[in-house]
C-alpha atoms as a PDB file:
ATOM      1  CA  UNK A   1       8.387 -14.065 -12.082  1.00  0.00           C
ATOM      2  CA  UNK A   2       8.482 -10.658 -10.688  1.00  0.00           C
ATOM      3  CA  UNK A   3      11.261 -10.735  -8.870  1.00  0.00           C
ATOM      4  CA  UNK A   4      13.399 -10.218 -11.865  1.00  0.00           C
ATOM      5  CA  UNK A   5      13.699  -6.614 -12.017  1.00  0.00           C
ATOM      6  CA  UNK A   6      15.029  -6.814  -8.898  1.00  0.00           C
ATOM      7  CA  UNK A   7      17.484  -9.554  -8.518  1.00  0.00           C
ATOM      8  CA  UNK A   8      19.329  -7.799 -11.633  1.00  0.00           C
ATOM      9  CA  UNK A   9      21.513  -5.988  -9.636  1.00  0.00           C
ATOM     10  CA  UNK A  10      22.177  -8.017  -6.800  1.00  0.00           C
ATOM     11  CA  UNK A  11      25.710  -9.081  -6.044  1.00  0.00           C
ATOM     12  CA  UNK A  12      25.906 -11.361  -2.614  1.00  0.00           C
ATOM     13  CA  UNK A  13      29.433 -13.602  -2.048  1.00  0.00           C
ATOM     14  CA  UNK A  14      27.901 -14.872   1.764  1.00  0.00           C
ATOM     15  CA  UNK A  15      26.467 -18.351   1.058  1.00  0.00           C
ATOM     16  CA  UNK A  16      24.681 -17.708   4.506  1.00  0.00           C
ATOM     17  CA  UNK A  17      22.769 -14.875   3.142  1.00  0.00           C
ATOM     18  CA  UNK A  18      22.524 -16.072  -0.043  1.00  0.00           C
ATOM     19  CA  UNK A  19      19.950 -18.548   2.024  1.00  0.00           C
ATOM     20  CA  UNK A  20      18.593 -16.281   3.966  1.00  0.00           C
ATOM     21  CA  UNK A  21      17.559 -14.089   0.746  1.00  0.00           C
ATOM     22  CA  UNK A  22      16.490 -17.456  -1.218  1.00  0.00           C
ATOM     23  CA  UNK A  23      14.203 -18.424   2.057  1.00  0.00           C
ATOM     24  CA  UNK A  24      12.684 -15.258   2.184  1.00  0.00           C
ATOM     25  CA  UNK A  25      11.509 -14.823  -1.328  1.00  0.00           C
ATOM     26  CA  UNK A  26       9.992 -18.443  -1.397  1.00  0.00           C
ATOM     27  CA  UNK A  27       8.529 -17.600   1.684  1.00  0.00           C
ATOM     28  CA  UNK A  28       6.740 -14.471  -0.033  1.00  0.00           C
ATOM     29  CA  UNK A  29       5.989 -16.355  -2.867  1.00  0.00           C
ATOM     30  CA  UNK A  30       3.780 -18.968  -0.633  1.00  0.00           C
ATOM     31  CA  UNK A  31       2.389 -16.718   1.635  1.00  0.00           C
ATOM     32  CA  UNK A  32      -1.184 -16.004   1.099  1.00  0.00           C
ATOM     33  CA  UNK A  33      -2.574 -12.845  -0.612  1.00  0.00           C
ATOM     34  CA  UNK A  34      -4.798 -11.196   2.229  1.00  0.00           C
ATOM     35  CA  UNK A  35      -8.019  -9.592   0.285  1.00  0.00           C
ATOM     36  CA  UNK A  36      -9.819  -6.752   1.836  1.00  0.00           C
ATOM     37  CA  UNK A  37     -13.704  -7.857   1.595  1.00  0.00           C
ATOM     38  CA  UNK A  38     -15.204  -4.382   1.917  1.00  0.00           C
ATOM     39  CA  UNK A  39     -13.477  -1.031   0.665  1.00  0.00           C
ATOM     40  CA  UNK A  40     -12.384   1.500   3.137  1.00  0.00           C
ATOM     41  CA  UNK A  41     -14.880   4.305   1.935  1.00  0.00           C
ATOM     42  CA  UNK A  42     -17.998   4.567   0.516  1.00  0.00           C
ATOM     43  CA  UNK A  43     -18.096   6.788  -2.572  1.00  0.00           C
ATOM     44  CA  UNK A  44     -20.238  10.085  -2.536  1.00  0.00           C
ATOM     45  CA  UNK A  45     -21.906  11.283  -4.954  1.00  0.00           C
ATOM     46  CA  UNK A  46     -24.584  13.135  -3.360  1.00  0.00           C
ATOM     47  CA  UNK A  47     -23.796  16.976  -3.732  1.00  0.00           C
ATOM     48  CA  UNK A  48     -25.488  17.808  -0.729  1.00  0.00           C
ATOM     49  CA  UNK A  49     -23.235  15.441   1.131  1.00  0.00           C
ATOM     50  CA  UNK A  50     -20.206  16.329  -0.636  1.00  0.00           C
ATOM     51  CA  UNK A  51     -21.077  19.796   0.755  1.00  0.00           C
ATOM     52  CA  UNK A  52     -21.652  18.406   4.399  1.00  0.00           C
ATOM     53  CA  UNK A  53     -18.523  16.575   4.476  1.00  0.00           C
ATOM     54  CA  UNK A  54     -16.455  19.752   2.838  1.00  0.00           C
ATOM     55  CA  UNK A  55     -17.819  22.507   5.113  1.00  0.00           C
ATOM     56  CA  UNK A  56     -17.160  20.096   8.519  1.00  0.00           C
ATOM     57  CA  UNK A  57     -13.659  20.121   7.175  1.00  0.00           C
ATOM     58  CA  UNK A  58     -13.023  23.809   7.531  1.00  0.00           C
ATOM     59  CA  UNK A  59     -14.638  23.854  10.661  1.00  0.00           C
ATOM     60  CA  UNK A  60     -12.105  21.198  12.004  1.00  0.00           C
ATOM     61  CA  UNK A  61      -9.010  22.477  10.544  1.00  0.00           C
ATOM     62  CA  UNK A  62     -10.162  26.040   9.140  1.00  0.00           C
ATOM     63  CA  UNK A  63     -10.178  27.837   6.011  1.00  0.00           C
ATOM     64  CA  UNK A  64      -6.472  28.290   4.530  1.00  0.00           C
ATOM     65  CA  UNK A  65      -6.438  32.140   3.359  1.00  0.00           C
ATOM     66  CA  UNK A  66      -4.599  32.361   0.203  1.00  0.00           C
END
């Protein structure tokens, strides 16, 4: 289980939270994994995009002189 690492150095004397902490990791442990059906971004590849994309970015926030 992967909550090993971390109950290693837990230390809790309050039965009450004890419960609440038991609760909250069976609670994680049955909750559904959400999956993201589509990624975020497509990936570019085309250079001539690539260059699009990089020269609207200095016009938006400007070339940083070095």
């Amino acid at each position: 289980m992967a909550t090993s690492s971390i109950t290693e150095n837990i230390r809790i004397n309050n039965p009450k939270v004890i419960e609440a902490y038991v609760e909250a990791v069976e609670a994680a442990e049955n909750a559904p994994i959400a999956r993201q059906s589509e990624p975020l971004a497509k990936e570019v590849t085309d250079p001539d995009k690539i260059r699009q994309m990089m020269l609207r970015n200095i016009e938006k926030w400007g070339k940083k002189s070095e």
